[in-house]
Protein backbone atom coordinates (compact mmCIF):
# COMPACT_ATOMS: atom_id res chain seq x y z
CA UNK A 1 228.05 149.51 19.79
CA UNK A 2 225.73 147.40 21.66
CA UNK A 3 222.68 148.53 23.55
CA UNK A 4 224.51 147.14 27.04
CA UNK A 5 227.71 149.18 26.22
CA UNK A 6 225.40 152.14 25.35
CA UNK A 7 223.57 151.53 28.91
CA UNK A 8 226.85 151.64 30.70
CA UNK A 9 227.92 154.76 29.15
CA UNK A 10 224.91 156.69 30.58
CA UNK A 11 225.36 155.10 33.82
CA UNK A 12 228.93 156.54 33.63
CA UNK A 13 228.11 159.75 32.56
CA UNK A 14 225.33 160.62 35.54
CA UNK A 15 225.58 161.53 39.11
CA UNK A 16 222.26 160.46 40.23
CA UNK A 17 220.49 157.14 38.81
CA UNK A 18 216.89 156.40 40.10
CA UNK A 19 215.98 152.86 39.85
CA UNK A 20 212.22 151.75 39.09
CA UNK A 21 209.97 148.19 38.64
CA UNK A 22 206.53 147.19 38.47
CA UNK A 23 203.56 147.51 40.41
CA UNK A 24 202.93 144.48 42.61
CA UNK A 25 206.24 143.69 42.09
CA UNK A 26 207.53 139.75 42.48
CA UNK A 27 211.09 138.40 43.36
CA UNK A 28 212.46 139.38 39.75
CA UNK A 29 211.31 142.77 39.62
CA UNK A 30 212.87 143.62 43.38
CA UNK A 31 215.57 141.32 42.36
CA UNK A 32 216.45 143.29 39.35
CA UNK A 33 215.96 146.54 40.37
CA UNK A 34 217.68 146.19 43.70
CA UNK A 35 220.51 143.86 42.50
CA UNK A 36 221.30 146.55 39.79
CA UNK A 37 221.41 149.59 42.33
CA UNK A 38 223.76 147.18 44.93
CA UNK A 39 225.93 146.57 41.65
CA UNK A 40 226.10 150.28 40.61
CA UNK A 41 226.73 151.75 44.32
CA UNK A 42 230.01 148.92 44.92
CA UNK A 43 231.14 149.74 41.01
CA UNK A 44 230.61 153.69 41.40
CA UNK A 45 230.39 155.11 45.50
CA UNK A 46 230.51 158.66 44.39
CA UNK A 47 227.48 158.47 42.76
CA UNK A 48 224.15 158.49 44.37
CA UNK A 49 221.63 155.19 43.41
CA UNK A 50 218.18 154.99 44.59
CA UNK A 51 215.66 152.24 44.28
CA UNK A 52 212.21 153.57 44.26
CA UNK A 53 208.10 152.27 44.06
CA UNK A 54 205.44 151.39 46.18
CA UNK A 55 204.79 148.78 48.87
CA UNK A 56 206.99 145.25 48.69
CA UNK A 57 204.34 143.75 49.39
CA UNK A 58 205.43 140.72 52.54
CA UNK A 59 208.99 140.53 49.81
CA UNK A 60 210.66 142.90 52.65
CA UNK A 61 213.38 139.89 52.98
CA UNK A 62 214.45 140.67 49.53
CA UNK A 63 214.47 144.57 50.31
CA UNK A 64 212.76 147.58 50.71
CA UNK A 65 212.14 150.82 48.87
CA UNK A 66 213.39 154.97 49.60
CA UNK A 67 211.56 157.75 49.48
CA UNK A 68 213.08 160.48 47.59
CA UNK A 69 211.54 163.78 46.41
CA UNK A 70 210.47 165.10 43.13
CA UNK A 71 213.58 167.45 42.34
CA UNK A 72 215.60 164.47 42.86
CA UNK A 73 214.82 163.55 39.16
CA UNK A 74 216.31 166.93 38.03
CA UNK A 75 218.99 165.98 35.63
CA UNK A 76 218.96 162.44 36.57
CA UNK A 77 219.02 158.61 35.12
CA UNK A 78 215.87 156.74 35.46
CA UNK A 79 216.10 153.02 34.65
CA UNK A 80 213.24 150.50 34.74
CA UNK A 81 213.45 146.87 35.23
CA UNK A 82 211.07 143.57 34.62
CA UNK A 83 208.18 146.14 33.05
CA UNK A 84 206.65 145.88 29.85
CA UNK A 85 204.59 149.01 29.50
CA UNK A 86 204.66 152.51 31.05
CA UNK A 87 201.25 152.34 33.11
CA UNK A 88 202.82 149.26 35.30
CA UNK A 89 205.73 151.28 36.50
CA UNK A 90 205.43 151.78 40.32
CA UNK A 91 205.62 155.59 40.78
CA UNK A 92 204.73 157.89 38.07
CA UNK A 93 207.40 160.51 38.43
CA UNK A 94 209.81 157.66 36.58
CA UNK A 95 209.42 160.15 33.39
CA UNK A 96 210.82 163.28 35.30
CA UNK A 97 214.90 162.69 34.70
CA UNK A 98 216.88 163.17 32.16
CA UNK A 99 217.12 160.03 29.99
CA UNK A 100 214.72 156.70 30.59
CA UNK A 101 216.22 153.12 30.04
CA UNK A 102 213.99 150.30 29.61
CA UNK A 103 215.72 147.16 30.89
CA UNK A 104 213.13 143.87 30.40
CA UNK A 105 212.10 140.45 29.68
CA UNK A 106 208.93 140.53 28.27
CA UNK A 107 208.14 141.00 25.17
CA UNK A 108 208.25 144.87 23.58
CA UNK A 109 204.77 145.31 22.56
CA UNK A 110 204.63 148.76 24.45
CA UNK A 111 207.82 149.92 23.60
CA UNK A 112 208.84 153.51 26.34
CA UNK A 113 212.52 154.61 27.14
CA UNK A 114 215.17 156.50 24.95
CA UNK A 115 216.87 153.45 25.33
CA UNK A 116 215.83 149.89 25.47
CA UNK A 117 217.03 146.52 26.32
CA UNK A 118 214.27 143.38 25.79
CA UNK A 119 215.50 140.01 25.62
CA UNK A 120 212.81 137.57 25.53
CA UNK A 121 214.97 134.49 25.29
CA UNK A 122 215.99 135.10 29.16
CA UNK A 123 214.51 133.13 31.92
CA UNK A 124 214.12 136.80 34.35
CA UNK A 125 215.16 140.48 34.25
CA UNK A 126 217.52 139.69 37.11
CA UNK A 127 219.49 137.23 34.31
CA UNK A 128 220.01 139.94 32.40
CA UNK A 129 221.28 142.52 35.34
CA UNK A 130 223.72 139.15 35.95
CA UNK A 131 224.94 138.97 31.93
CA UNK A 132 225.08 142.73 32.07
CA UNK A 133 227.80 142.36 35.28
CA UNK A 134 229.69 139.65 33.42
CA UNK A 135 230.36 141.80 30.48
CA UNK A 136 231.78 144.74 32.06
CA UNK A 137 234.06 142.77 34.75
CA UNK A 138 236.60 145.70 34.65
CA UNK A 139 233.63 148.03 35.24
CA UNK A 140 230.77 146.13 37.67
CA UNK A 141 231.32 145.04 40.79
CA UNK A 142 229.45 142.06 42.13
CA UNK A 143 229.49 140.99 46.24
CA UNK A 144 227.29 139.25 48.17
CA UNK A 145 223.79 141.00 48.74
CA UNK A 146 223.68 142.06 45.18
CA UNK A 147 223.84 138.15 44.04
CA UNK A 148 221.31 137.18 46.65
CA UNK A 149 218.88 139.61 45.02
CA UNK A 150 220.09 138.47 41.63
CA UNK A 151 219.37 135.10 42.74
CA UNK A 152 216.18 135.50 44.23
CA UNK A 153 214.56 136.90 40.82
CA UNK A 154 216.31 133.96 39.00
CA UNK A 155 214.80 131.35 41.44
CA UNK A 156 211.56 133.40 41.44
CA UNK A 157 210.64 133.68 37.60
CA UNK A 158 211.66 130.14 36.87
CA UNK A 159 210.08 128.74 39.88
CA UNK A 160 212.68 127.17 41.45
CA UNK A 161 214.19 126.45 37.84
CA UNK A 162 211.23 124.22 37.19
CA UNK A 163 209.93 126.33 33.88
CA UNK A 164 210.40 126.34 30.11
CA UNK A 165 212.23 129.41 30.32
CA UNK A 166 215.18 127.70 32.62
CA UNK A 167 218.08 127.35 29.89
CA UNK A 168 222.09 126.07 30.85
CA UNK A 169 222.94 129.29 30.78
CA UNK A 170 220.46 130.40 33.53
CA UNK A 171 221.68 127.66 35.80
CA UNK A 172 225.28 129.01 35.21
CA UNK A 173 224.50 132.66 36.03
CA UNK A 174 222.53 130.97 39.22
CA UNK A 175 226.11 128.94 39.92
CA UNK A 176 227.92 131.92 39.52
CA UNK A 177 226.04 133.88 41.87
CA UNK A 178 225.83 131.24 44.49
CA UNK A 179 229.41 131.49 44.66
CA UNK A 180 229.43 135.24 46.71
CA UNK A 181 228.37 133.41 49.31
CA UNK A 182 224.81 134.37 50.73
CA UNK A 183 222.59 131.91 52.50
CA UNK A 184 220.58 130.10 49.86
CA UNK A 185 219.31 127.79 51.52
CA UNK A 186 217.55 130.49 53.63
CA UNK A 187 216.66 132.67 50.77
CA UNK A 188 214.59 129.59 49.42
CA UNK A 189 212.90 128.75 52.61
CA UNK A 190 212.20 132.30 52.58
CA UNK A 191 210.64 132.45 49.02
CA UNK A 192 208.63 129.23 49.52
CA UNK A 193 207.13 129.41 52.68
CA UNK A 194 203.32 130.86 53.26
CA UNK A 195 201.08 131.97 56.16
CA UNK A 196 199.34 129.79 57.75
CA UNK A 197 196.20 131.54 56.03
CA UNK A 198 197.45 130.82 52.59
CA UNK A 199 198.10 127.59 53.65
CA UNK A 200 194.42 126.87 54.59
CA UNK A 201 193.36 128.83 51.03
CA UNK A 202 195.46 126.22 48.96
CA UNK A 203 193.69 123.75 50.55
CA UNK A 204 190.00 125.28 49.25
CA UNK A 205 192.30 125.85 45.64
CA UNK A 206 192.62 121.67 45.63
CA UNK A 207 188.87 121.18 46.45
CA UNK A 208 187.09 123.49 44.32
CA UNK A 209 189.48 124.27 41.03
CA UNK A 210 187.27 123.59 38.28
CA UNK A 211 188.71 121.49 35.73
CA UNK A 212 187.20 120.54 31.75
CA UNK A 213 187.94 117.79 29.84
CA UNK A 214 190.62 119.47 28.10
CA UNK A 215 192.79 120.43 30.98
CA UNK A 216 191.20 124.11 31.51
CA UNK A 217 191.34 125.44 34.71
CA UNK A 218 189.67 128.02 36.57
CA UNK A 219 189.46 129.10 40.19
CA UNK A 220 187.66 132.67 41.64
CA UNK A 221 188.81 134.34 44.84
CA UNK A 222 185.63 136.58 45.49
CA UNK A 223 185.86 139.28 48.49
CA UNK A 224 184.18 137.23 50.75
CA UNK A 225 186.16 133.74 50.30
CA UNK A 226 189.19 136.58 50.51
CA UNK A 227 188.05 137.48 54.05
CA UNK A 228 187.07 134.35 54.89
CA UNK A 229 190.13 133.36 54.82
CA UNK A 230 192.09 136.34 55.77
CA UNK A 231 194.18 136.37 52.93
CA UNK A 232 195.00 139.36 50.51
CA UNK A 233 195.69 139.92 47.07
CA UNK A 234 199.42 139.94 47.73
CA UNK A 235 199.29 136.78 49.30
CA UNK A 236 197.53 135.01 46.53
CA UNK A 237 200.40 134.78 44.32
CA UNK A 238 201.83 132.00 46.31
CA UNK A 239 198.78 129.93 44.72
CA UNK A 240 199.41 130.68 41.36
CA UNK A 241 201.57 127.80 40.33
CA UNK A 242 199.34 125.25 42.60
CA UNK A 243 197.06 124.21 39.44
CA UNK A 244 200.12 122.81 37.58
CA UNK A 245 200.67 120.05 39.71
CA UNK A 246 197.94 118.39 38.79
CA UNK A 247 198.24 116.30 35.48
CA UNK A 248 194.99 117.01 34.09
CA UNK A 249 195.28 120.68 34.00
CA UNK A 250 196.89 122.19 30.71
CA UNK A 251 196.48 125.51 31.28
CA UNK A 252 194.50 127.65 34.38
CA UNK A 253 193.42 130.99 35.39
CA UNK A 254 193.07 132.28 38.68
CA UNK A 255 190.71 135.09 39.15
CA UNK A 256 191.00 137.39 41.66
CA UNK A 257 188.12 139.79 42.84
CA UNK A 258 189.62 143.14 44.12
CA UNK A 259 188.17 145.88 46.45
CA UNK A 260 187.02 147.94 43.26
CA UNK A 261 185.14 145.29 41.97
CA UNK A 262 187.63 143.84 39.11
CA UNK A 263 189.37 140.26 39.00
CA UNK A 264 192.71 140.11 38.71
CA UNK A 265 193.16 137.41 36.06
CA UNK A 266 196.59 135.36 36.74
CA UNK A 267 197.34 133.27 33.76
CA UNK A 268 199.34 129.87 32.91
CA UNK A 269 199.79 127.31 30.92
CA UNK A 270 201.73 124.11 30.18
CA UNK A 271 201.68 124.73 26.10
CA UNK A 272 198.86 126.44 25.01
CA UNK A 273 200.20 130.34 24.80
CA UNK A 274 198.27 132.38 26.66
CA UNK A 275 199.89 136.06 26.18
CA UNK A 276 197.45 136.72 23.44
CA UNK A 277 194.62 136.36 25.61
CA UNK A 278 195.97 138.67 27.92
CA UNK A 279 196.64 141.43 25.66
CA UNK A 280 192.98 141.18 24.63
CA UNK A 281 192.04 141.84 28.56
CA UNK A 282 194.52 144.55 29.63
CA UNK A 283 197.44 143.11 30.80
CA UNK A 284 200.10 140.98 28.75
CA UNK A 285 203.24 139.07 29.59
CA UNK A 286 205.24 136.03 28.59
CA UNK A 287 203.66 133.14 26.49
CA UNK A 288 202.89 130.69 29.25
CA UNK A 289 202.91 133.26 32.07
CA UNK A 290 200.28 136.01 31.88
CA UNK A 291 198.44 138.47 33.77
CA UNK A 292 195.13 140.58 32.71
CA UNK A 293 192.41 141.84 34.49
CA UNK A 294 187.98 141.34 34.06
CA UNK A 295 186.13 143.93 35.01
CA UNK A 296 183.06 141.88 35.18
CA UNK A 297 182.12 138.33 35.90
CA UNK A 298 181.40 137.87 32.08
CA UNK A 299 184.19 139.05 31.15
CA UNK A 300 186.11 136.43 33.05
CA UNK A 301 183.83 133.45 32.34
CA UNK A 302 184.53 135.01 28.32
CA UNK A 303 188.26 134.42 29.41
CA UNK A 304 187.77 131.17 30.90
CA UNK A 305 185.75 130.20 27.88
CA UNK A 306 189.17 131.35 25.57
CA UNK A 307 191.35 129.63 27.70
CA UNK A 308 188.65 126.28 27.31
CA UNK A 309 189.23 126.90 23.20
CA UNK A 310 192.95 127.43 23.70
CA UNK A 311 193.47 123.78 25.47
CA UNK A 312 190.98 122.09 23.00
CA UNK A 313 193.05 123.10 19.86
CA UNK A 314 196.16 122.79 21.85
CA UNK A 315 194.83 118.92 22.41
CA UNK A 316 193.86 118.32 19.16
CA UNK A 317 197.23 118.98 17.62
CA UNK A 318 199.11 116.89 19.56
């Protein structure tokens, strides 16, 4: 029996399923989570779905979260999507049900869940909530707003299909879910566009990204330059990919100082891998797309200094 047959038994067999992501959570995470619950309330209307965790952060076009209380858990399904390990689940009471499925992308170094799902080979979490429809079309239901979340996760975790992990077979799940009708077109505008603020901050991000003869790249966000220019830590994500553009750089890191004093380290390269590196600073994540976090300036000019290493060798064995 496979573990997506397994996963739709237990769906089948409970009254109440919870739904959980990440922390800070990006298109894919609301995309899977939310596209899943729309799926599983059209497929099954007696039971009751909920899609749970903190603050969208500005993705409240994509959707937004309930609030349900603790005893809801009692005797209930809790399944997590898009999150590698336990401490990143957005709220903690995800361990209160009955049974916990892990359903993710990244890789399984932190394995949690009585049952677990990884495939590493897809491009997003919300491609696999889309191959888990398509092989129980006699059981799932898919309509409209679930594919637009679907959709959004897809065009969110490849960015805009433009990265390695874009396969044929992502851009026919992404065909297939075009084809329930939602306004793409507006969906993109809506994932692309950024404040005025963060407009202005890309600007400084062009200027001042520091750049080594290897391709390493490095820009920090300290509180002040934050307030500066009005921006928060939310909002920086929309910079993240803004380093790649630029043909010399190989590989960047964008360093984020938050109100406790830590940088939040976003990581990414165009070869070198860079998960490694993150695992080594708290945080983890796909091969070219990383987070972590430095809890001291040192420890992020060590980082930059490993990601400097990690472009040289890269270089030299080309």
């Amino acid at each position: 029996m496979s573990v997506q047959t397994e996963i739709l038994n237990e769906i089948k067999q409970y009254d109440t399923i919870i739904i959980h992501r990440h922390q800070r959570p990006d298109p894919d995470a609301l995309g899977s989570q939310v596209g899943l619950a729309e799926i599983l309330r059209k497929s099954f209307p007696d039971k009751k779905v909920y899609q749970v965790g903190g603050a969208v952060e500005g993705l409240d076009y994509l959707a937004t979260m309930q609030e349900i209380p603790e005893e809801t858990y009692q005797g209930a399904l809790v399944i997590v999507t898009d999150t590698a390990n336990a401490p990143r689940i957005s709220d903690s009471r995800y361990d209160l049900g009955d049974k916990l499925i892990k359903i993710d992308h990244h890789p399984n170094d932190e394995p949690y869940g009585d049952l677990v799902w990884v495939n590493t080979n897809a491009s997003s979490c919300s491609e696999m909530i889309a191959d888990f429809w398509q092989l129980f079309p006699d059981d799932l239901v898919m309509h409209e707003e679930a594919a637009r979340l679907l959709y959004g996760g897809i065009v969110g975790d490849t960015g805009r299909f433009l990265y390695p992990a874009t396969s044929a077979h992502t851009l026919a799940i992404a065909s297939k879910l075009l084809a329930y009708g939602f306004d793409a077109a507006k969906l993109n505008r809506q994932l692309e566009q950024v404040s005025r603020n963060v407009a202005r901050l890309s600007g400084y991000v062009y200027q001042n990204l520091e750049i080594d003869e290897n391709g390493a790249g490095r820009i920090i966000f300290t509180k002040e330059l934050m307030a500066e220019f009005a921006v928060t830590d939310a909002e920086t994500s929309g910079i993240v990919p803004l380093p790649g553009v630029i043909e010399d750089v190989l590989a960047w890191g964008i360093f984020v100082e938050q109100p406790e004093g830590y940088y939040r380290v976003r990581l990414r390269s165009k070869g070198p891998v860079i998960n490694e590196l993150a695992k080594q600073h708290h945080g983890g994540g796909h091969p070219l797309a990383s987070g972590a976090n430095a809890y001291s300036l040192d420890e992020a000019q060590e980082m930059y200094a490993e990601i400097q290493r990690l472009c040289r060798e890269f270089v030299e064995n080309q």
